[in-house]
PDB file of N, CA and C in Angstrom:
ATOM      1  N   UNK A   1      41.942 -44.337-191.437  1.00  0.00           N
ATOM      2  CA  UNK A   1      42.510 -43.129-190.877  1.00  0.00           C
ATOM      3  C   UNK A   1      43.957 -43.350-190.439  1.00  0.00           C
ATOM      4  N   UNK A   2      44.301 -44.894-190.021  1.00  0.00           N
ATOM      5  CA  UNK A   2      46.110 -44.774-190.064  1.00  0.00           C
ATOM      6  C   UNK A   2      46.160 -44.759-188.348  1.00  0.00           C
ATOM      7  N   UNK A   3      45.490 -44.614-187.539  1.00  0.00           N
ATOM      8  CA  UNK A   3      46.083 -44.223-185.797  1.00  0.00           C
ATOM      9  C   UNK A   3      45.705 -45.596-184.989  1.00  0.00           C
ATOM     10  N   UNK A   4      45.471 -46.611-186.030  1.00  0.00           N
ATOM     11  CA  UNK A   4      45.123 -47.545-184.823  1.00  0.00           C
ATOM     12  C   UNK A   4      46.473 -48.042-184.097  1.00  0.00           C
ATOM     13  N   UNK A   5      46.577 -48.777-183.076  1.00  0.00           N
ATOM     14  CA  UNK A   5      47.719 -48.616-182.154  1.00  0.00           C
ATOM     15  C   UNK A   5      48.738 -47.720-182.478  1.00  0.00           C
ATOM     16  N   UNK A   6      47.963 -46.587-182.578  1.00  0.00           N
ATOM     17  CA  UNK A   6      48.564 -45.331-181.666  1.00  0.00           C
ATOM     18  C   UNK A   6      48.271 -44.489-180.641  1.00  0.00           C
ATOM     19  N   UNK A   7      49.484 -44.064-179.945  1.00  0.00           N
ATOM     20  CA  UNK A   7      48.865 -43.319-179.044  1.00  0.00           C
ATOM     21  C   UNK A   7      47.494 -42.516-178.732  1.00  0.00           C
ATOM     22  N   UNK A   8      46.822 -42.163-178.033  1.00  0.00           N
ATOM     23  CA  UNK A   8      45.870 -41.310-177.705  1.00  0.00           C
ATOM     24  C   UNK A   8      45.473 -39.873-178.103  1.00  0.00           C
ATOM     25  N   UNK A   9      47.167 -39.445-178.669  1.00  0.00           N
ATOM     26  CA  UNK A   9      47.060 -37.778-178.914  1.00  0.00           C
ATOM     27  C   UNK A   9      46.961 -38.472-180.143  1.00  0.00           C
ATOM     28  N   UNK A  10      46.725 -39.068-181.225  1.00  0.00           N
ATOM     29  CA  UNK A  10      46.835 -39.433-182.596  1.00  0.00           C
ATOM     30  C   UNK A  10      45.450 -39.287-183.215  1.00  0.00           C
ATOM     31  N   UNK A  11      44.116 -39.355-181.834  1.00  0.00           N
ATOM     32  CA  UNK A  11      42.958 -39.470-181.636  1.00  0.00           C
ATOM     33  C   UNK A  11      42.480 -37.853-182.358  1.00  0.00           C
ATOM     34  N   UNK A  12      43.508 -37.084-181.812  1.00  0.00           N
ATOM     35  CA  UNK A  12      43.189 -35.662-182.149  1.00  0.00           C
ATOM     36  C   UNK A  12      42.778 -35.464-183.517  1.00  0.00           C
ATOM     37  N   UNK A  13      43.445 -35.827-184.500  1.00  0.00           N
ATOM     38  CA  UNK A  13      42.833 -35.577-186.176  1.00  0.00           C
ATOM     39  C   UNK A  13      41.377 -36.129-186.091  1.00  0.00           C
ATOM     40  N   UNK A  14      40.641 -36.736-185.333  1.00  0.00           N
ATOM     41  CA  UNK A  14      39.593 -36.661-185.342  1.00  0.00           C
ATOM     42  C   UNK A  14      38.364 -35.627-185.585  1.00  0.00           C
ATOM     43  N   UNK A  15      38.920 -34.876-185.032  1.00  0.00           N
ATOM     44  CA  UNK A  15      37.959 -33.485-184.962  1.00  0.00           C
ATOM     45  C   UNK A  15      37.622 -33.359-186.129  1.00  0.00           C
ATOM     46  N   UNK A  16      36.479 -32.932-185.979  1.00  0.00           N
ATOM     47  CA  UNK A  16      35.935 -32.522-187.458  1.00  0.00           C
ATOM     48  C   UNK A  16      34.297 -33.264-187.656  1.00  0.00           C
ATOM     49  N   UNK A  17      33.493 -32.624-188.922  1.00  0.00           N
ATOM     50  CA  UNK A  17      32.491 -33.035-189.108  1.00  0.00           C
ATOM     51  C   UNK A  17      32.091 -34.037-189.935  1.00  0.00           C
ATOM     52  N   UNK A  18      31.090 -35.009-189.638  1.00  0.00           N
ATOM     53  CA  UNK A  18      31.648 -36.081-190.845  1.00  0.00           C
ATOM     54  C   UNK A  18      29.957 -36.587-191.440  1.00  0.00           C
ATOM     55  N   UNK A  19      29.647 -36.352-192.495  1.00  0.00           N
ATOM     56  CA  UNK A  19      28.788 -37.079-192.991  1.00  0.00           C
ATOM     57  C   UNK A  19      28.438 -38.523-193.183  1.00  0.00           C
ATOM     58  N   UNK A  20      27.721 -38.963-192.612  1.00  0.00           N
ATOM     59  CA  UNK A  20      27.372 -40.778-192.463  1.00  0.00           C
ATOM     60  C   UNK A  20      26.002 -40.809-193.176  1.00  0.00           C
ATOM     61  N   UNK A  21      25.794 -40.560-194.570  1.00  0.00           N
ATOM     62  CA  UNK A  21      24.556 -40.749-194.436  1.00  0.00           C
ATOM     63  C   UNK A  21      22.999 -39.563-194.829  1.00  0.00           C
ATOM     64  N   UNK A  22      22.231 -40.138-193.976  1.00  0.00           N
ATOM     65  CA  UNK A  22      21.396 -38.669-193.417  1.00  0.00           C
ATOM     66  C   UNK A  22      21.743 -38.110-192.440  1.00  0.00           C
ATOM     67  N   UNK A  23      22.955 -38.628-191.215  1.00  0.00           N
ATOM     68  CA  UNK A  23      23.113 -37.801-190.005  1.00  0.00           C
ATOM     69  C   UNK A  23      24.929 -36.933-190.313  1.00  0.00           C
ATOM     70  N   UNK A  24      25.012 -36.110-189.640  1.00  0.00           N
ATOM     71  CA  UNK A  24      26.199 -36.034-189.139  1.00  0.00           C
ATOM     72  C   UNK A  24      26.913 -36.346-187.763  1.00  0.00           C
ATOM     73  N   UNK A  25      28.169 -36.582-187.438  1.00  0.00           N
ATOM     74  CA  UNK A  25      28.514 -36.745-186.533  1.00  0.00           C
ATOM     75  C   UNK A  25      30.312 -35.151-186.382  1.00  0.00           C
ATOM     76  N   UNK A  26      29.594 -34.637-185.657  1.00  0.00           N
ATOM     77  CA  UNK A  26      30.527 -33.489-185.051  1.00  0.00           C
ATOM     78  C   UNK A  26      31.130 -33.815-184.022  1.00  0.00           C
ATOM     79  N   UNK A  27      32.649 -33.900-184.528  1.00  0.00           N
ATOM     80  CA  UNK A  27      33.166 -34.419-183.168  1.00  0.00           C
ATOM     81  C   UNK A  27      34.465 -32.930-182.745  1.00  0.00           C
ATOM     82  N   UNK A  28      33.976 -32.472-181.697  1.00  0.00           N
ATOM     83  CA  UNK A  28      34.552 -31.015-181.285  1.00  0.00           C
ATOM     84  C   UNK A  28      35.439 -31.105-180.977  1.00  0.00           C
ATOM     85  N   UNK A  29      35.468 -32.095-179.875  1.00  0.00           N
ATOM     86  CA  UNK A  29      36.974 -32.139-178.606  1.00  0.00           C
ATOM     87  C   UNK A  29      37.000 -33.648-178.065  1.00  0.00           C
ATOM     88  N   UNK A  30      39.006 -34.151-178.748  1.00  0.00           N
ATOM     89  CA  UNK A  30      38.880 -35.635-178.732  1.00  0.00           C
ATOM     90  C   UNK A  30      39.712 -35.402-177.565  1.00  0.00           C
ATOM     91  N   UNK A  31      39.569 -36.393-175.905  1.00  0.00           N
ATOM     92  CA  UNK A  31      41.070 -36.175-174.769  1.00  0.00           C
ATOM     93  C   UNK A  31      41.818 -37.298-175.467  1.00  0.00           C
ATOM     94  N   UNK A  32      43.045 -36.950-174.985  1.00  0.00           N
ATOM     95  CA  UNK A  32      44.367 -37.141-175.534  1.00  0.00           C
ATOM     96  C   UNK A  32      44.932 -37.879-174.118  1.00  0.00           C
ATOM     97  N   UNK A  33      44.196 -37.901-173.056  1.00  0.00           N
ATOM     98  CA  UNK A  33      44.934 -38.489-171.693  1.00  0.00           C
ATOM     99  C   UNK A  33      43.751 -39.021-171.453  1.00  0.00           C
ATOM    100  N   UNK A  34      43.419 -40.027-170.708  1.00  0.00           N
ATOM    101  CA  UNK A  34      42.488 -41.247-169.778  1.00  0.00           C
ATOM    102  C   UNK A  34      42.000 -40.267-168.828  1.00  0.00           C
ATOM    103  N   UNK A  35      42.799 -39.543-167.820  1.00  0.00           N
ATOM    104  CA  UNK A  35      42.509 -38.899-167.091  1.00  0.00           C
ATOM    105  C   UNK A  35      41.831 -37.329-167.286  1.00  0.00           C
ATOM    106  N   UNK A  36      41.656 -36.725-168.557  1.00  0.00           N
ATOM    107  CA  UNK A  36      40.867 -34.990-168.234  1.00  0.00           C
ATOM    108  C   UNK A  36      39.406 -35.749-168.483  1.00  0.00           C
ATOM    109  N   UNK A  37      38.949 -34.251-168.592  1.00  0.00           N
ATOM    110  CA  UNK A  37      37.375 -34.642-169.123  1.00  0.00           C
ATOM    111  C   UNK A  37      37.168 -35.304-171.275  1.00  0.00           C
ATOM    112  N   UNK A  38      35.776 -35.632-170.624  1.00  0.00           N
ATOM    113  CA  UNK A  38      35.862 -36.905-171.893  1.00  0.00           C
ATOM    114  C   UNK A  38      35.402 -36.223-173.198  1.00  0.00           C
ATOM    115  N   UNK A  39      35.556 -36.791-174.449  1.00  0.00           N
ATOM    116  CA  UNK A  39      35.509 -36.456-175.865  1.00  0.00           C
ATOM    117  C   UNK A  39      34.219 -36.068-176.141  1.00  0.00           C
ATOM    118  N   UNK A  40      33.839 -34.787-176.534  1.00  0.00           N
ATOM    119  CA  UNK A  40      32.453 -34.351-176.736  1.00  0.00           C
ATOM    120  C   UNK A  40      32.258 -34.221-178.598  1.00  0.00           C
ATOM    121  N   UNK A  41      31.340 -34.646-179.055  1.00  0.00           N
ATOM    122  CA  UNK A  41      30.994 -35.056-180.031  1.00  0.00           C
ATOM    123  C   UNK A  41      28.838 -34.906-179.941  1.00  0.00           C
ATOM    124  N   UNK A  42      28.979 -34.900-181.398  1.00  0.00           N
ATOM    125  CA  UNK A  42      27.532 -34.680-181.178  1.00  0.00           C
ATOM    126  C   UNK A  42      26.707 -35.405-182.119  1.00  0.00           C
ATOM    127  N   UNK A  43      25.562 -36.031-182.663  1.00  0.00           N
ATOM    128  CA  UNK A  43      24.954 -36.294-183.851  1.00  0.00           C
ATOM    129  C   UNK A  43      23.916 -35.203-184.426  1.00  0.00           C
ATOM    130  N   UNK A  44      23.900 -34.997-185.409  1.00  0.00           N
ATOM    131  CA  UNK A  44      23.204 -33.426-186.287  1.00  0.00           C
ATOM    132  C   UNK A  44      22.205 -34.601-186.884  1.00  0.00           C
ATOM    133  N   UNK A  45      21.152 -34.515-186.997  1.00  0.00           N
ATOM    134  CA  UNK A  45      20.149 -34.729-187.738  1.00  0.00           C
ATOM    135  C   UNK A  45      18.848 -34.108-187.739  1.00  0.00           C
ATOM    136  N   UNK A  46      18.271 -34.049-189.130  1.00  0.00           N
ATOM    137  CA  UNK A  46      17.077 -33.472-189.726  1.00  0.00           C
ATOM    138  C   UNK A  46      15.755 -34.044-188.642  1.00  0.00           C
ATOM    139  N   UNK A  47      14.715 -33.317-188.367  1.00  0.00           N
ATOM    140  CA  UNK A  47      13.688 -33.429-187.483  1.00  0.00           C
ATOM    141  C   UNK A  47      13.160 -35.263-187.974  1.00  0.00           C
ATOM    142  N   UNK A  48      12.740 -34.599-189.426  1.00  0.00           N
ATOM    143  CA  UNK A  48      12.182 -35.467-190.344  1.00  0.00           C
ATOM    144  C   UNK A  48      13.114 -36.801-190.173  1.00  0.00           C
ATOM    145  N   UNK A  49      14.167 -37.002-189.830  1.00  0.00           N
ATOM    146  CA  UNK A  49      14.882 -38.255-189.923  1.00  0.00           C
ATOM    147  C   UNK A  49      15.030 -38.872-189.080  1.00  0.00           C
ATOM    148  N   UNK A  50      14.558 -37.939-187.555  1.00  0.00           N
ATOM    149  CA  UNK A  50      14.933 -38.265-186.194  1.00  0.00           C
ATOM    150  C   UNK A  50      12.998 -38.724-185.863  1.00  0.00           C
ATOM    151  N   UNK A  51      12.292 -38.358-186.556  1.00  0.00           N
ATOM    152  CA  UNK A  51      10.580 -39.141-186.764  1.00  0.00           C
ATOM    153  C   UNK A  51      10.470 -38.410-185.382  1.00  0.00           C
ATOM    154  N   UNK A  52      10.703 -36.816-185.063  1.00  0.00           N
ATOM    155  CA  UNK A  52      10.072 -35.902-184.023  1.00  0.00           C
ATOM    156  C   UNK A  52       8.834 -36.119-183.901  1.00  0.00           C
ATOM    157  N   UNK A  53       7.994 -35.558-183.214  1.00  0.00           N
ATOM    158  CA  UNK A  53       6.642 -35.275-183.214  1.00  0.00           C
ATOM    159  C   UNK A  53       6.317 -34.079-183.272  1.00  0.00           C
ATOM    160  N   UNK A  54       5.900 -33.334-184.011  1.00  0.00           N
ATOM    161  CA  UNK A  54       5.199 -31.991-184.857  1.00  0.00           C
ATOM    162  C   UNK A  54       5.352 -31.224-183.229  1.00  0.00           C
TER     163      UNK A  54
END
């Protein structure tokens, strides 16, 4: 991706959804400062892959 030792706002092109696989990883909102609230991101996966219980 090109941002390693870079700044923090460089973190931002992150966003986005990314296929790994069988899961996804959704990443919504990357912080850009140490100090706001922290990077929310999520993992998407199928019931069947996560071995739920019925």
């Amino acid at each position: 991706m090109g941002i390693d030792e870079r700044g923090c706002a460089s973190y931002r092109q992150l966003t986005g959804t990314y296929q790994l696989g069988s899961i996804q990883l959704a990443i919504g909102h990357v912080q850009v400062d140490p100090y706001v609230p922290p990077s929310r991101m999520r993992v998407i996966l199928d019931p069947d892959t996560a071995r739920l219980p019925a």
